[in-house]
PDB file of N, CA and C in Angstrom:
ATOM      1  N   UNK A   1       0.802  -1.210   0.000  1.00  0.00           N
ATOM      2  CA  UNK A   1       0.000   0.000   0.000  1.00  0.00           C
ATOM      3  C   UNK A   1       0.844   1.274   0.000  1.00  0.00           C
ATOM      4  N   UNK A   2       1.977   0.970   0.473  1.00  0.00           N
ATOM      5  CA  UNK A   2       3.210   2.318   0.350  1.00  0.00           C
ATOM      6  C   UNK A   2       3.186   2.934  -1.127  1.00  0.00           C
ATOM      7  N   UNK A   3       2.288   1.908  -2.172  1.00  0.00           N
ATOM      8  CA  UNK A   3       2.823   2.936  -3.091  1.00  0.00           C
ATOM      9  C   UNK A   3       1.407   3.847  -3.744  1.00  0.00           C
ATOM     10  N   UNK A   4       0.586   3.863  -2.886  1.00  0.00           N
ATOM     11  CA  UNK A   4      -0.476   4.726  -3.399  1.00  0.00           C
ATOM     12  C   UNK A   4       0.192   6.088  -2.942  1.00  0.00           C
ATOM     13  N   UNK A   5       0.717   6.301  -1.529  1.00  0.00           N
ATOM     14  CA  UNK A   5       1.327   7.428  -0.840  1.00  0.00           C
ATOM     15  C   UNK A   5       2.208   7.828  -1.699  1.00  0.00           C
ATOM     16  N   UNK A   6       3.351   6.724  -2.116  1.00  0.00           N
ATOM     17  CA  UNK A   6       4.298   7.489  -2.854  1.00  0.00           C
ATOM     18  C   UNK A   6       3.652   7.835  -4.210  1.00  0.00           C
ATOM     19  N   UNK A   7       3.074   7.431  -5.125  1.00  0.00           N
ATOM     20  CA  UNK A   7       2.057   8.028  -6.130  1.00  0.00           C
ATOM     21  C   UNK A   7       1.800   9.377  -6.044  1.00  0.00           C
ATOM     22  N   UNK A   8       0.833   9.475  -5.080  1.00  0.00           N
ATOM     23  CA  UNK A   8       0.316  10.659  -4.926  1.00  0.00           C
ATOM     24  C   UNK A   8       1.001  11.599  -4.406  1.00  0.00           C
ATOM     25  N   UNK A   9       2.354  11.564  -3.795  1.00  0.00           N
ATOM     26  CA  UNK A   9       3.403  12.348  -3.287  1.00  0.00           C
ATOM     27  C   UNK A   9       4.066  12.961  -4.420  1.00  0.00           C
ATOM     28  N   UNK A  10       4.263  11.619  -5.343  1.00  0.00           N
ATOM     29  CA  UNK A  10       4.782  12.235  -6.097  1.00  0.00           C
ATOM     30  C   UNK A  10       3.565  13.542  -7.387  1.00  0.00           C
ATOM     31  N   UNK A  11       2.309  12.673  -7.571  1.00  0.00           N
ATOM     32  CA  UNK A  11       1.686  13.686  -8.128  1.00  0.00           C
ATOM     33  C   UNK A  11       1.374  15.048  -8.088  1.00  0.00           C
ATOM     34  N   UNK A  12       1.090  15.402  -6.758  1.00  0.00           N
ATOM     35  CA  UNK A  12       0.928  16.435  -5.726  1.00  0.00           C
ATOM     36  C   UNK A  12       2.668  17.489  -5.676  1.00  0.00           C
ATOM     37  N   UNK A  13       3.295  16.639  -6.181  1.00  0.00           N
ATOM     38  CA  UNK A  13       5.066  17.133  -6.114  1.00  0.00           C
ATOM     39  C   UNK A  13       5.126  18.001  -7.161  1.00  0.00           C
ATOM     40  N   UNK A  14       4.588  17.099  -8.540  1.00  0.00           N
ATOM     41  CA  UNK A  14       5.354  17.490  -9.462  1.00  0.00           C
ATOM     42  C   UNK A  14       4.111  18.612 -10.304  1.00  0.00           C
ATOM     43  N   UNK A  15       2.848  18.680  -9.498  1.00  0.00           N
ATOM     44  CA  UNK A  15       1.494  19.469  -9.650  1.00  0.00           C
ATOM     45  C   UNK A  15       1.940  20.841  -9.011  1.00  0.00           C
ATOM     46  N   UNK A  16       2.346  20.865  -8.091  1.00  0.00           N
ATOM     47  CA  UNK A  16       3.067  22.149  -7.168  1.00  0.00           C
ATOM     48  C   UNK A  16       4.591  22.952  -7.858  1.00  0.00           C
ATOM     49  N   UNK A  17       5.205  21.803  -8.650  1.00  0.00           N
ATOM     50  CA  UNK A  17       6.570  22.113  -9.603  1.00  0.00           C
ATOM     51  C   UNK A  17       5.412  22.826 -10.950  1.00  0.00           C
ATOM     52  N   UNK A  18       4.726  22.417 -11.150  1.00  0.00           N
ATOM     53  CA  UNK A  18       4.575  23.066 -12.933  1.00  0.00           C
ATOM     54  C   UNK A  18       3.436  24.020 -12.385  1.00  0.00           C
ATOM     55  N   UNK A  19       2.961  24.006 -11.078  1.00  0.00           N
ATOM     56  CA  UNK A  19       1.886  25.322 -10.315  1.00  0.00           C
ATOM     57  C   UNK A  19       3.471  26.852  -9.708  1.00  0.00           C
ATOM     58  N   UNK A  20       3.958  26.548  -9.669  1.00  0.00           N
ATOM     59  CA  UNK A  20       5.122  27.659  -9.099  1.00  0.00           C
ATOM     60  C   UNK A  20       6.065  27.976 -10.630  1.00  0.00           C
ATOM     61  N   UNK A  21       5.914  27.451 -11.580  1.00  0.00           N
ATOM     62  CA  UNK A  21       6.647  27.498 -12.723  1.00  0.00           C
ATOM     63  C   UNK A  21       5.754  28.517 -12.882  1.00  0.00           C
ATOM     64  N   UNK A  22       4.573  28.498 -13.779  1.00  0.00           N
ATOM     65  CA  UNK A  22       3.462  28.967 -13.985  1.00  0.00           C
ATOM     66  C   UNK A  22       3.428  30.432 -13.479  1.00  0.00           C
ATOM     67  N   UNK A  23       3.305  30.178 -11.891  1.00  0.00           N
ATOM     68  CA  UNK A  23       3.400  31.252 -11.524  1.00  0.00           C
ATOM     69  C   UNK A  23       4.709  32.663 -11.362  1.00  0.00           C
ATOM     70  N   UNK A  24       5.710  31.734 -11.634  1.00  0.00           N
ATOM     71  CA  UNK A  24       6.876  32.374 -11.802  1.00  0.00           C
ATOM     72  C   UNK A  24       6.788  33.360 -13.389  1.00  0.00           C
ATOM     73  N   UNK A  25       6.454  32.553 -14.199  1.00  0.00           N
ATOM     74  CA  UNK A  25       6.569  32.818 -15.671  1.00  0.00           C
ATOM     75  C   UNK A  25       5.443  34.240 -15.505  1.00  0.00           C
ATOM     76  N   UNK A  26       4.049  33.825 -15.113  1.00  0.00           N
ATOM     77  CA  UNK A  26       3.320  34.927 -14.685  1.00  0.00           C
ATOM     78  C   UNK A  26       3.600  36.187 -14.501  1.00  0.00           C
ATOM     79  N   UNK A  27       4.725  36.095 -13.198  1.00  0.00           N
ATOM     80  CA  UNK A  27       5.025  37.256 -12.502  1.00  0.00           C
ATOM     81  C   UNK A  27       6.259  38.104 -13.225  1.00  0.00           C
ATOM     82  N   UNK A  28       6.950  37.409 -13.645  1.00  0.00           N
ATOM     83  CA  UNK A  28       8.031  37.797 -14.977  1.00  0.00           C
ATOM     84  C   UNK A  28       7.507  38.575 -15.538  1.00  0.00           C
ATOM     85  N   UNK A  29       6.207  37.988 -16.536  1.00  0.00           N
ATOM     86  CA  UNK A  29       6.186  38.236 -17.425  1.00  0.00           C
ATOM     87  C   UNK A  29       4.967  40.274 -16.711  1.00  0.00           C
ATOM     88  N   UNK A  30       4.476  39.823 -16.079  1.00  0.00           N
ATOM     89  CA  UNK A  30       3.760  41.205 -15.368  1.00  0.00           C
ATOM     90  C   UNK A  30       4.924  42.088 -15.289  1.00  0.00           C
ATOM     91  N   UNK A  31       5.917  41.504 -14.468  1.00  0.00           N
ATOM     92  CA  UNK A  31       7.258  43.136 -14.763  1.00  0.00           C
ATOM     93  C   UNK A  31       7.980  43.519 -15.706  1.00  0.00           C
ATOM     94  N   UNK A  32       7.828  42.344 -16.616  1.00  0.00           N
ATOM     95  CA  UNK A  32       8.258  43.140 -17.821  1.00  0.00           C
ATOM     96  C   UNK A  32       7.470  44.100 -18.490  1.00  0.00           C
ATOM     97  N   UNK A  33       5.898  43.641 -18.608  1.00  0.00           N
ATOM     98  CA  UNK A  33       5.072  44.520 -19.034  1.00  0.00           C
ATOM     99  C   UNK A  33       4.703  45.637 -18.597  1.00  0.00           C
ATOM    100  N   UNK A  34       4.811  45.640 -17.183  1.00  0.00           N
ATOM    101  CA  UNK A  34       5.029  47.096 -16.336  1.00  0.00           C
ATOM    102  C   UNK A  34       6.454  48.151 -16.481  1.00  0.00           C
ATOM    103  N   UNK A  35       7.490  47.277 -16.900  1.00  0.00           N
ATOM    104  CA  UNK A  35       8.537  48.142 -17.248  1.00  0.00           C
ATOM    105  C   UNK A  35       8.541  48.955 -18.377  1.00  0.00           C
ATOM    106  N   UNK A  36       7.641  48.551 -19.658  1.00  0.00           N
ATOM    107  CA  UNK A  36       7.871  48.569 -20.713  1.00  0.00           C
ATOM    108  C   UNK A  36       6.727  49.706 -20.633  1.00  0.00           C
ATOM    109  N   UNK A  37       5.988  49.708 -20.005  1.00  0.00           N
ATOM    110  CA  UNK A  37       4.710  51.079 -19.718  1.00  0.00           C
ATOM    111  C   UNK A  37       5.394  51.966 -19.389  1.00  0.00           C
ATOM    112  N   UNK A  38       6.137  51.629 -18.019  1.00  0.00           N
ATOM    113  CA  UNK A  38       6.680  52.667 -17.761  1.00  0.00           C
ATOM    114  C   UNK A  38       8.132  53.605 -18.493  1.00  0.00           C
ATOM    115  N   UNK A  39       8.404  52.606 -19.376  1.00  0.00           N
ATOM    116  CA  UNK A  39       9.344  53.415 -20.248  1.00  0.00           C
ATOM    117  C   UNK A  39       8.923  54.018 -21.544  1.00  0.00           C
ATOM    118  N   UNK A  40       7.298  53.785 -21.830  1.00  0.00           N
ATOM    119  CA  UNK A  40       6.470  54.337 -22.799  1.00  0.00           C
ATOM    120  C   UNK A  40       6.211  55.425 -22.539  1.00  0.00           C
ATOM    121  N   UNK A  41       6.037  55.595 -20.718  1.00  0.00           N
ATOM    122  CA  UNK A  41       5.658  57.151 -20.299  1.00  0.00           C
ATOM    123  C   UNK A  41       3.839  56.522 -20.191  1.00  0.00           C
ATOM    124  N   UNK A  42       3.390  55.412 -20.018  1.00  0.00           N
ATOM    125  CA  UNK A  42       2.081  55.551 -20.031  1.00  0.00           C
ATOM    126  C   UNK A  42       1.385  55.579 -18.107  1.00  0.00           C
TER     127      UNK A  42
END
């Protein structure tokens, strides 16, 4: 039965790795677009 835990450890692992990617890429990509306003002068 150890390996339903490790299963889902690992699912839950690698769901949280491509959920913080995501959100990384997100937040990047928001300051670049805020930089680029602000060097438009808008």
């Amino acid at each position: 039965m150890w390996y339903f835990a490790w299963i889902l450890g690992v699912g839950l692992a690698s769901t949280a790795a491509i959920l913080n990617g995501m959100w990384f890429e997100a937040r990047e990509r928001n300051a670049a677009d805020a930089a680029d306003a602000a060097a438009a002068g808008d």
